[in-house]
N, C-alpha and C. Protein backbone atom coordinates (compact mmCIF):
# COMPACT_ATOMS: atom_id res chain seq x y z
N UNK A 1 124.57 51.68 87.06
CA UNK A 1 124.27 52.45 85.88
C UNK A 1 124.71 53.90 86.11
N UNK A 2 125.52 54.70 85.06
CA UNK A 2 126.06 55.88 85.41
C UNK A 2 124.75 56.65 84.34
N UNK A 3 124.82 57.78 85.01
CA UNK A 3 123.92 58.62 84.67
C UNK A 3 124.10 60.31 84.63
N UNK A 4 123.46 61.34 83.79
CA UNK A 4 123.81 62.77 84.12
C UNK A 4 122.98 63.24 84.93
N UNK A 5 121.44 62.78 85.12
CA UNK A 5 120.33 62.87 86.14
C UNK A 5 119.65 62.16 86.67
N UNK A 6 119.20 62.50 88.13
CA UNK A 6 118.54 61.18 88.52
C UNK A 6 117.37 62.16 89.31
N UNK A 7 116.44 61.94 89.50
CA UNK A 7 115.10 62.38 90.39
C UNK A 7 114.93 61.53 91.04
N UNK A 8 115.28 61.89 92.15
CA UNK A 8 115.39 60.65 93.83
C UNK A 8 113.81 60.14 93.98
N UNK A 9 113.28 60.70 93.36
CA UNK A 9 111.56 61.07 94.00
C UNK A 9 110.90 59.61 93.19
N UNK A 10 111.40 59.40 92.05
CA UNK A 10 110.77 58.57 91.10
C UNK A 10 111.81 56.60 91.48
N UNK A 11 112.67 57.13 92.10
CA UNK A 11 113.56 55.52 92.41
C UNK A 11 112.85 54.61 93.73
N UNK A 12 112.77 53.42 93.72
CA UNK A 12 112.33 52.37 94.45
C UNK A 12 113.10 52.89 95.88
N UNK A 13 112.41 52.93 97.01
CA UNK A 13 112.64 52.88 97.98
C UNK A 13 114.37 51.59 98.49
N UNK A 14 114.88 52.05 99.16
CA UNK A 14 116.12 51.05 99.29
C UNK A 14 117.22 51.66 98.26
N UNK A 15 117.05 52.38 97.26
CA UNK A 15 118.16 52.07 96.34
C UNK A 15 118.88 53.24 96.51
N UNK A 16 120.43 52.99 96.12
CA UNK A 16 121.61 53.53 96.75
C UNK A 16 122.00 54.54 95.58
N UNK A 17 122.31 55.96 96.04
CA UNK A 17 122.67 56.45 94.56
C UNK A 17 124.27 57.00 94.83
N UNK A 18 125.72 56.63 94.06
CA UNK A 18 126.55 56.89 94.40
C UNK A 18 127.06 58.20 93.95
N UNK A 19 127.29 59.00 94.61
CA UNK A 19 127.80 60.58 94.16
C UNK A 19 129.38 61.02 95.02
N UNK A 20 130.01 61.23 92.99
CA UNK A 20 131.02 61.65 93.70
C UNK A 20 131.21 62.89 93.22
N UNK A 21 131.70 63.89 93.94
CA UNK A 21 131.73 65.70 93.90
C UNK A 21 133.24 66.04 93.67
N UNK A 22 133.62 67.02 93.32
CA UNK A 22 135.05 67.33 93.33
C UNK A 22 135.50 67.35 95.01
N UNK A 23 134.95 67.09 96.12
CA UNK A 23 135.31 67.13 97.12
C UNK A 23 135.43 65.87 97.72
N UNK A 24 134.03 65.16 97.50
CA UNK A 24 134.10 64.10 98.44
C UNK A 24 132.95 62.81 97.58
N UNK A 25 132.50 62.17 98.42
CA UNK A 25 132.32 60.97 97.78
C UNK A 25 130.94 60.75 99.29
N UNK A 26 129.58 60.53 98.25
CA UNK A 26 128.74 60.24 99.23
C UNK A 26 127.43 59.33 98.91
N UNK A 27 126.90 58.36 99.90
CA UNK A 27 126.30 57.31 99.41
C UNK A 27 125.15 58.17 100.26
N UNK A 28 123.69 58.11 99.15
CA UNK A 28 122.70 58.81 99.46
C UNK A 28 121.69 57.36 99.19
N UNK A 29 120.90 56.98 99.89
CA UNK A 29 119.64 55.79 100.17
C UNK A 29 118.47 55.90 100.31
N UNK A 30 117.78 55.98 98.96
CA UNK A 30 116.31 56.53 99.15
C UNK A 30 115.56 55.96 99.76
N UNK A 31 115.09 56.50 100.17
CA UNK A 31 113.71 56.09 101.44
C UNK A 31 112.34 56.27 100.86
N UNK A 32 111.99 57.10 99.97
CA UNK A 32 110.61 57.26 99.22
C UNK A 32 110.17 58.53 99.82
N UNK A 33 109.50 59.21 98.46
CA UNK A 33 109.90 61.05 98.26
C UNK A 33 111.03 61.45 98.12
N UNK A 34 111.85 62.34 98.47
CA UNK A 34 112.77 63.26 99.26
C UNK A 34 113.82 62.77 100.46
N UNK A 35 113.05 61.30 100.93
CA UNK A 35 113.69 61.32 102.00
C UNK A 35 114.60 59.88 101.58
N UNK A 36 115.86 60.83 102.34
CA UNK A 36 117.37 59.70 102.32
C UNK A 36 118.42 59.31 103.75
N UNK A 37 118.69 58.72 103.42
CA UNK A 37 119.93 58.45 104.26
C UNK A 37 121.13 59.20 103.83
N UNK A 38 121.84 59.84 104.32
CA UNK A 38 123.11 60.06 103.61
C UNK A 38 124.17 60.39 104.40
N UNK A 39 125.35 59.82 103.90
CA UNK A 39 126.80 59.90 104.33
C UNK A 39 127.59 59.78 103.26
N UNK A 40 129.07 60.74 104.09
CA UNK A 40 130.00 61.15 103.11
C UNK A 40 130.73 62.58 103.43
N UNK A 41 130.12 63.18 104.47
CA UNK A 41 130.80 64.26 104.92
C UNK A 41 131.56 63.98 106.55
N UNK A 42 132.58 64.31 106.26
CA UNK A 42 133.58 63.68 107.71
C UNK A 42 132.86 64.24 109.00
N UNK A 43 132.37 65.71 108.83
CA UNK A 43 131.49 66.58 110.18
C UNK A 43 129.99 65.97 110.11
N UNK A 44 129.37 66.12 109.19
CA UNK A 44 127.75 66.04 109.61
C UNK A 44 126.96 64.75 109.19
N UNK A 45 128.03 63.69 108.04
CA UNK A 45 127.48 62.99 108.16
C UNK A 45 128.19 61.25 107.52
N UNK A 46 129.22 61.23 108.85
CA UNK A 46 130.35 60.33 108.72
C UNK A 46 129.61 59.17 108.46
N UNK A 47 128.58 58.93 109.14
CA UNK A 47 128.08 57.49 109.00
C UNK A 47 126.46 57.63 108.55
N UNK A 48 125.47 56.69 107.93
CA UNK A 48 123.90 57.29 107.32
C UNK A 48 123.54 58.16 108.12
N UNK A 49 122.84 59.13 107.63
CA UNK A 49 121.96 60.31 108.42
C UNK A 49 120.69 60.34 108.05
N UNK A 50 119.22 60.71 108.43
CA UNK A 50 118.24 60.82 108.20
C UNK A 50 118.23 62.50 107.39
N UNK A 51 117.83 62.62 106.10
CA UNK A 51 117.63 63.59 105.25
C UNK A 51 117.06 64.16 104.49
N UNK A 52 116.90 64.93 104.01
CA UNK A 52 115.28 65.34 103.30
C UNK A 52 116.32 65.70 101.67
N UNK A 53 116.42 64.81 100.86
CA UNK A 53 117.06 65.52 99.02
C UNK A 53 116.47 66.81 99.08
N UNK A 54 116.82 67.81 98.64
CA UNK A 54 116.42 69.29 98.27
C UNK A 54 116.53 69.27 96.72
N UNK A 55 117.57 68.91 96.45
CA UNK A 55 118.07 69.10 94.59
C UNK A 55 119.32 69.41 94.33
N UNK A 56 119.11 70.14 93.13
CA UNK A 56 120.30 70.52 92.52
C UNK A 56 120.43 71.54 92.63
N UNK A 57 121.84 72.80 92.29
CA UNK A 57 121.76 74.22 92.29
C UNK A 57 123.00 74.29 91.08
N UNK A 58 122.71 74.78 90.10
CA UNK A 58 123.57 75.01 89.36
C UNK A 58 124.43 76.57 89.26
N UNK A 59 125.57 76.95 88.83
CA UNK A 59 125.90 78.02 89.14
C UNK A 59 125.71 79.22 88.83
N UNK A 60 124.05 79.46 88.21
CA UNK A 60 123.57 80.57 87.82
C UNK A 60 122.30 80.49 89.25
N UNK A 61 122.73 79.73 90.04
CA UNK A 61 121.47 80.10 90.94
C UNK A 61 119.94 79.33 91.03
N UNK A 62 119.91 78.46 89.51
CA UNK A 62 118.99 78.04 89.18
C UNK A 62 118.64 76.33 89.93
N UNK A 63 117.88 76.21 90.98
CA UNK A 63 117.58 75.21 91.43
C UNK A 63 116.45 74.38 90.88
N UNK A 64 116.82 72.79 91.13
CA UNK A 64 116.19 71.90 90.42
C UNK A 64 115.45 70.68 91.62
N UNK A 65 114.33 70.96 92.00
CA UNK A 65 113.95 70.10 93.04
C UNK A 65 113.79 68.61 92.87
N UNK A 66 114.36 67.88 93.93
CA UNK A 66 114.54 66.28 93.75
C UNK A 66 115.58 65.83 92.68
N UNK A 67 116.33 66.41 91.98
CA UNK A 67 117.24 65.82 91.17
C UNK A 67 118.50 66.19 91.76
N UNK A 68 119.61 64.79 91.57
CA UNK A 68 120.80 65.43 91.71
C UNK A 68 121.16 65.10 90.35
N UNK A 69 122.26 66.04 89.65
CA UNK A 69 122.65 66.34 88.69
C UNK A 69 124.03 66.39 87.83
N UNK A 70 125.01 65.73 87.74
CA UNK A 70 125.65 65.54 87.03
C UNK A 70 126.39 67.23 86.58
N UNK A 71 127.46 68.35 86.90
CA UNK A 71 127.61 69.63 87.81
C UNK A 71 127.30 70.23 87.89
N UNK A 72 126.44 69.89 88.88
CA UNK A 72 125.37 70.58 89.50
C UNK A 72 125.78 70.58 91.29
N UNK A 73 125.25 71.51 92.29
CA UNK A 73 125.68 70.71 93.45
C UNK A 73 124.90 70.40 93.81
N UNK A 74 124.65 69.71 95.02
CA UNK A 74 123.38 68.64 95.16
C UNK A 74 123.15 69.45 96.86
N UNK A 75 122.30 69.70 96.93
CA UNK A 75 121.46 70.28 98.36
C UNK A 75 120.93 69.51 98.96
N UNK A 76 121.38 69.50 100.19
CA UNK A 76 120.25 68.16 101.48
C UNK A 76 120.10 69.19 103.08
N UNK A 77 119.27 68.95 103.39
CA UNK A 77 119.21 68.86 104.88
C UNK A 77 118.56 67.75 106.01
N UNK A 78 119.72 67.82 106.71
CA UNK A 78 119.91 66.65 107.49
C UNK A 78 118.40 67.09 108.67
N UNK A 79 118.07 65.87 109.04
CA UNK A 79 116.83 65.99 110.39
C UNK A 79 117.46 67.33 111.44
N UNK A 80 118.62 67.37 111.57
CA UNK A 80 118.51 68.22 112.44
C UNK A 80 118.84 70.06 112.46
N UNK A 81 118.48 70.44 111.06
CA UNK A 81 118.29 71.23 110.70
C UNK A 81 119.44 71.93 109.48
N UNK A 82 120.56 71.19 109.84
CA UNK A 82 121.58 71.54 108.67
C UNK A 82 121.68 71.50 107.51
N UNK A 83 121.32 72.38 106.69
CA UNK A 83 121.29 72.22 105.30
C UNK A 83 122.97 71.92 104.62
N UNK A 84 122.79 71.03 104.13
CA UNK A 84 124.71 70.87 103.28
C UNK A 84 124.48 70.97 101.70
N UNK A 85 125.12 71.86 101.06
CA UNK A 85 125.80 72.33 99.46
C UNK A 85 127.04 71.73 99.33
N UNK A 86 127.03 70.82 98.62
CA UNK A 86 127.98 70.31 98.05
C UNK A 86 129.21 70.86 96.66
N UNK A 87 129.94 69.92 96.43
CA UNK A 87 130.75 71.29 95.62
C UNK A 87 130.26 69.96 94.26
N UNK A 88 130.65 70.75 93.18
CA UNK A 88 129.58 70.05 91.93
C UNK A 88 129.72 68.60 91.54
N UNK A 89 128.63 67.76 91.15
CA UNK A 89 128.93 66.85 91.22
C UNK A 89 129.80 66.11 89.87
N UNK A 90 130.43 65.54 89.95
CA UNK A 90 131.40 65.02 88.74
C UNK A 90 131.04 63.45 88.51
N UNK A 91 130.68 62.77 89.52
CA UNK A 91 130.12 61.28 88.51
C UNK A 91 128.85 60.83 89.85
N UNK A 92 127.92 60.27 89.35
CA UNK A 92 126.87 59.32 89.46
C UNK A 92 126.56 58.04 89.19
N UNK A 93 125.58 57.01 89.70
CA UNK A 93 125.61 56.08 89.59
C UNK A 93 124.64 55.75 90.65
N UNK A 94 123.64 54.78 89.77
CA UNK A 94 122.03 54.05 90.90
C UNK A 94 122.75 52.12 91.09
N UNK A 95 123.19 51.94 92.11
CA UNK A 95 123.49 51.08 92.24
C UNK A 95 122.19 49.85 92.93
């Protein structure tokens, strides 16, 4: 199902949300709350990573907690302290 918003916080544990950005292409796996799996970045997170969703940030600055957003960029930080900003997102999908 393609979508313009999704709130990670409210989806069934297990389910896969596909995001693709003008950069790259990344499969995020909710875990329940905030917390995901995610891969899709060649440096920090080539293969699943343990992650905490942050949200969205749109380009007035204005952040949106637990949603990723349709262009918007989508904010995570990985367990080991790296926060990653993505560049905006251009399509979605809860597979």
């Amino acid at each position: 199902m393609t979508t313009e918003l999704i709130d990670c916080r409210n989806l069934e544990s297990g389910s896969i949300i596909d995001v693709e950005t003008r950069s790259r292409h990344y499969l995020i796996e909710c875990l329940g709350g905030n917390s995901v799996r995610v891969s899709g970045h060649p440096e920090y997170c080539p293969t699943p990573v343990p992650a905490k969703l942050e949200g969205s940030l749109d380009q007035d600055g204005v952040f949106d907690y637990g949603h990723v957003e349709r262009g918007r960029s989508l904010i995570f930080k990985l367990d080991d302290g790296a926060s990653i900003t993505t560049s905006k997102v251009v399509r979605m999908r809860i597979n």
